[in-house]
N, C-alpha and C. Protein backbone atom coordinates (compact mmCIF):
# COMPACT_ATOMS: atom_id res chain seq x y z
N UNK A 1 65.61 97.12 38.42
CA UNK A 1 64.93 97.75 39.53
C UNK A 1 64.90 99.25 39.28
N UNK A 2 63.44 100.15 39.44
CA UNK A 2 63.33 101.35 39.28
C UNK A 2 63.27 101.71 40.39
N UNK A 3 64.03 102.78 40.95
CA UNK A 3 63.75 103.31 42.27
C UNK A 3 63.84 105.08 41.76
N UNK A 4 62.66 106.02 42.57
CA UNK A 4 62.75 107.22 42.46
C UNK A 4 63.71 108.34 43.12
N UNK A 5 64.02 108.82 42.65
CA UNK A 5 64.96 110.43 43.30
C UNK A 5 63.97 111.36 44.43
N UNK A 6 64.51 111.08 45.30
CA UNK A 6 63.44 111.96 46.42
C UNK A 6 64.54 113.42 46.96
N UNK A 7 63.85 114.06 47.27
CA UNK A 7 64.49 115.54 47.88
C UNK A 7 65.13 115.39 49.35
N UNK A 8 66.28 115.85 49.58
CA UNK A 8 67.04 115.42 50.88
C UNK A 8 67.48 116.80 50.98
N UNK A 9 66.74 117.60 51.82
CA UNK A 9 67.26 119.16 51.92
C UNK A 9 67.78 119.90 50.33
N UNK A 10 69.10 120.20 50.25
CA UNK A 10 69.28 121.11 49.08
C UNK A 10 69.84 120.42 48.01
N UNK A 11 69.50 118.89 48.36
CA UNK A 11 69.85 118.06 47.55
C UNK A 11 69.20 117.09 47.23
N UNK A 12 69.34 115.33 46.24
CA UNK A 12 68.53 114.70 45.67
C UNK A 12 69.28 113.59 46.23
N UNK A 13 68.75 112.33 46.45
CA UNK A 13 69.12 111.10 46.29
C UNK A 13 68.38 109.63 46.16
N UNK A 14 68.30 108.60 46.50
CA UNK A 14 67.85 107.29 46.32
C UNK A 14 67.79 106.58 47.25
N UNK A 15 66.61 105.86 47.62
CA UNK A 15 66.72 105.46 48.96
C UNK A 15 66.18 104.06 48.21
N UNK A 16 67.47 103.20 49.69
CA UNK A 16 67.67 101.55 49.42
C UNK A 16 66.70 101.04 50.63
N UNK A 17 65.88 99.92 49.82
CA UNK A 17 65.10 99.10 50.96
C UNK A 17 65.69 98.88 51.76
N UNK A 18 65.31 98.19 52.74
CA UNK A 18 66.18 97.17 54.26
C UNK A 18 66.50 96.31 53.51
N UNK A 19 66.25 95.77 52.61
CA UNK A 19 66.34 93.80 52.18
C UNK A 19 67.53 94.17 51.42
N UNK A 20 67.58 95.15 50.16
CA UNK A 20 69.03 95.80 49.68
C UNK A 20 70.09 95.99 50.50
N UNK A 21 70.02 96.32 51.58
CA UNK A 21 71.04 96.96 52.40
C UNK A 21 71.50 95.73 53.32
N UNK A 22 70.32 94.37 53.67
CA UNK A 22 70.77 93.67 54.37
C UNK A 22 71.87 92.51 53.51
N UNK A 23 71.07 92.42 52.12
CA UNK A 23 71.31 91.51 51.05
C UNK A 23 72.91 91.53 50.95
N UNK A 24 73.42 93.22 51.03
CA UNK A 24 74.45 93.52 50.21
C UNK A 24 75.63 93.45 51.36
N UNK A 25 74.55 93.90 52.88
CA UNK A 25 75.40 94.36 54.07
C UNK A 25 76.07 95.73 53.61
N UNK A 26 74.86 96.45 53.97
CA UNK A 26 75.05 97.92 53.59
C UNK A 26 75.22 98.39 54.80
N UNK A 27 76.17 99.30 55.74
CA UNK A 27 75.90 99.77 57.02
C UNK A 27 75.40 101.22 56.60
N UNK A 28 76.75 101.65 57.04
CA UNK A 28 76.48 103.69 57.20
C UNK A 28 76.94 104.02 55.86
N UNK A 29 77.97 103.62 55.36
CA UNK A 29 78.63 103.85 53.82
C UNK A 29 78.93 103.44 52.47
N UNK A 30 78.66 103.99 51.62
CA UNK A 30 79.08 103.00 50.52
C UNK A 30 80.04 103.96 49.44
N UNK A 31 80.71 103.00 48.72
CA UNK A 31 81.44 103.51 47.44
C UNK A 31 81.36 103.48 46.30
N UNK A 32 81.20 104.90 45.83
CA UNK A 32 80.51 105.09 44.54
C UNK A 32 81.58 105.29 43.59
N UNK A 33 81.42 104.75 42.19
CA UNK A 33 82.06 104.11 41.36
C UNK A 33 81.89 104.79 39.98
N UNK A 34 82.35 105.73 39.89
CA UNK A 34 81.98 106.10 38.04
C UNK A 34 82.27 105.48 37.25
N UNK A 35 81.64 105.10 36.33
CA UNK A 35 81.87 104.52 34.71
C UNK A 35 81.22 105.26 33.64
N UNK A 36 81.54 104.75 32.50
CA UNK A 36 80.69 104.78 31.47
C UNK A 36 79.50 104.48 31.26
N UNK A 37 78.47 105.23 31.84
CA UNK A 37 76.88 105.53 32.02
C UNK A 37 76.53 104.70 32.67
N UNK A 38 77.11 104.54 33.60
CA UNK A 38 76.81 103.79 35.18
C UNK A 38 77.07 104.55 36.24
N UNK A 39 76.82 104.49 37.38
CA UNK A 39 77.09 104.70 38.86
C UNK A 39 76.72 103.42 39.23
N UNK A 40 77.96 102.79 39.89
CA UNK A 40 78.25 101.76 41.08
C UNK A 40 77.40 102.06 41.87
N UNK A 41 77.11 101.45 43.32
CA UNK A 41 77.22 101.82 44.84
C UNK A 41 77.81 100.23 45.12
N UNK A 42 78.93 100.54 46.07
CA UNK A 42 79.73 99.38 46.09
C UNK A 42 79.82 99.57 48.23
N UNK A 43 79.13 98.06 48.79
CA UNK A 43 79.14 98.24 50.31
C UNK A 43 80.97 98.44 50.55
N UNK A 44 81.14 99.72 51.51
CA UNK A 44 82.66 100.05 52.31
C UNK A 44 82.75 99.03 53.49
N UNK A 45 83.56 98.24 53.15
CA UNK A 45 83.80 96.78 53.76
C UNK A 45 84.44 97.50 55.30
N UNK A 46 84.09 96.77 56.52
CA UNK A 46 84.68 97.40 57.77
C UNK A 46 86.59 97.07 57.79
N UNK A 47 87.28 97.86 58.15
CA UNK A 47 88.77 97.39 57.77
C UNK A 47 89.16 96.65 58.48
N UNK A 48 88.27 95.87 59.76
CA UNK A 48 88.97 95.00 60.54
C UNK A 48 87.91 93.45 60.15
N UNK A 49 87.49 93.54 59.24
CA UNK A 49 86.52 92.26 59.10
C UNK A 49 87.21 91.49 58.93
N UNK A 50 87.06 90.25 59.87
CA UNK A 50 87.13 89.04 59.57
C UNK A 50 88.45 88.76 60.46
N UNK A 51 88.79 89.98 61.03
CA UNK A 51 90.69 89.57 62.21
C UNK A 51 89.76 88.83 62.88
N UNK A 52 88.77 88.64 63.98
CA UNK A 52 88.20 87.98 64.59
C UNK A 52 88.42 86.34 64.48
N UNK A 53 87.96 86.30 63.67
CA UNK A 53 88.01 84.68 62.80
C UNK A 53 90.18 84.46 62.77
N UNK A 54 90.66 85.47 62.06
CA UNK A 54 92.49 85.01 61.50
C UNK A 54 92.81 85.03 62.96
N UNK A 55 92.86 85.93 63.92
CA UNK A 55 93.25 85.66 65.22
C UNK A 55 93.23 84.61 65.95
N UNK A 56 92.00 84.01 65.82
CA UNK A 56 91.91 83.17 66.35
C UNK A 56 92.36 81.75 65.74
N UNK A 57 92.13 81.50 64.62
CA UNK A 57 92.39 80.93 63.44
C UNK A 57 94.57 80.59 63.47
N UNK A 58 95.25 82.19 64.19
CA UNK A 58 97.07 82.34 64.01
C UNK A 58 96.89 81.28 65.42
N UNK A 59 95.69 81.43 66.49
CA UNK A 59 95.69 81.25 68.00
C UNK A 59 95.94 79.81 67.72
N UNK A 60 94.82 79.17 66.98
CA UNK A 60 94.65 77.35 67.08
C UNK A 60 96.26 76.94 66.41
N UNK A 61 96.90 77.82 65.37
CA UNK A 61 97.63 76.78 64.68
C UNK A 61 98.97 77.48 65.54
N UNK A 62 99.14 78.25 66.97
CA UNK A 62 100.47 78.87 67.63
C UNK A 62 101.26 79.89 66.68
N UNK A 63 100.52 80.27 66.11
CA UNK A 63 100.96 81.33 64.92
C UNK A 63 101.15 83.01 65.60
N UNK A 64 100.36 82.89 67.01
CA UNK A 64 100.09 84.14 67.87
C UNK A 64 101.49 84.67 68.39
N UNK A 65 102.55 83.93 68.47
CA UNK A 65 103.58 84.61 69.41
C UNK A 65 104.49 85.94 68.83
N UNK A 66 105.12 86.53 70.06
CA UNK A 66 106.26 87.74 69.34
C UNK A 66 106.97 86.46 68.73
N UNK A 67 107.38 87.68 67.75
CA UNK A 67 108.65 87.62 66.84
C UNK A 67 109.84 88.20 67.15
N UNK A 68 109.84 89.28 68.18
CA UNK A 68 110.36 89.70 68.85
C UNK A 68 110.43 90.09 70.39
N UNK A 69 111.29 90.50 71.60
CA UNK A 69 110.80 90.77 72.43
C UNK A 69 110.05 91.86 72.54
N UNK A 70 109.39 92.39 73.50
CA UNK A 70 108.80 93.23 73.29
C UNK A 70 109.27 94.62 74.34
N UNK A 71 110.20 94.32 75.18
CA UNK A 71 111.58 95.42 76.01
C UNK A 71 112.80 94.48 75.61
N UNK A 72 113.58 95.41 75.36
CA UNK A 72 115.27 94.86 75.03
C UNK A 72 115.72 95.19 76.22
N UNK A 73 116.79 94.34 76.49
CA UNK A 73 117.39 94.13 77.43
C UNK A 73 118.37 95.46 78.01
N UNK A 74 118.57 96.33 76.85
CA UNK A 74 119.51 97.49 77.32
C UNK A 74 118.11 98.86 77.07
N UNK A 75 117.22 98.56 76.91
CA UNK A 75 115.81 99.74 77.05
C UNK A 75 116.11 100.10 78.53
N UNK A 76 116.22 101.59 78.55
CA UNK A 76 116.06 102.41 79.83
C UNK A 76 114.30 102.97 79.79
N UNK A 77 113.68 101.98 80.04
CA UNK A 77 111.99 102.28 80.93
C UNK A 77 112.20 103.74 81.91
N UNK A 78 112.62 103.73 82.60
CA UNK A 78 112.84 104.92 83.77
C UNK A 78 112.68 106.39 83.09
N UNK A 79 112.84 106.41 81.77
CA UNK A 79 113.15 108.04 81.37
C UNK A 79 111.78 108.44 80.70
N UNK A 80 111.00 107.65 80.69
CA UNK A 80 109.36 107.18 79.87
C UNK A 80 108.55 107.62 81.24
N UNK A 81 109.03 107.44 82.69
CA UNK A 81 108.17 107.49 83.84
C UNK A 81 108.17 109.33 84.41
C-alpha cells in the first residue's frame, strides 16, 4: 500500500483510511516502532480491555469475593471524619 505525506502545520505525516483504522481498531493513538528500515504503527490497546468480560467471567465462577476484610476490627474510622 502507497499512501502520500501530506503537510500538517510545521510538520508532515500520513493519513489512514477509516477501513485501516477500523480493520486494526485504531482509536486516538498508536505506537510507533523503529527498526531496521521500517516504521511500525502498532494500535495502543485501551489498559482496561477486556476487565468487562474477566469480571464478569471471576462473577459466574464466585471468584469476585475479598480476600480480605475490608475494615479491621481494631481500625479507628473516627480520626478519617
Amino acid at each position: 500500500m502507497e499512501l502520500s505525506i501530506v503537510q500538517i502545520g510545521n510538520s508532515k505525516g500520513i493519513r489512514l483510511s477509516k477501513t485501516i483504522l477500523e480493520k486494526y481498531d485504531i482509536k486516538d493513538t498508536v505506537e510507533v516502532i523503529l527498526e531496521k528500515g521500517f516504521i511500525v504503527l502498532k494500535p495502543k490497546p485501551s489498559p482496561r480491555k477486556g476487565w468487562d468480560k474477566a469480571f464478569k467471567k471471576m462473577h459466574e465462577k464466585g471468584d469476585d469475593n475479598l480476600l480480605m476484610n475490608d475494615v479491621f476490627e481494631d481500625e479507628n474510622l473516627e480520626e478519617w471524619s
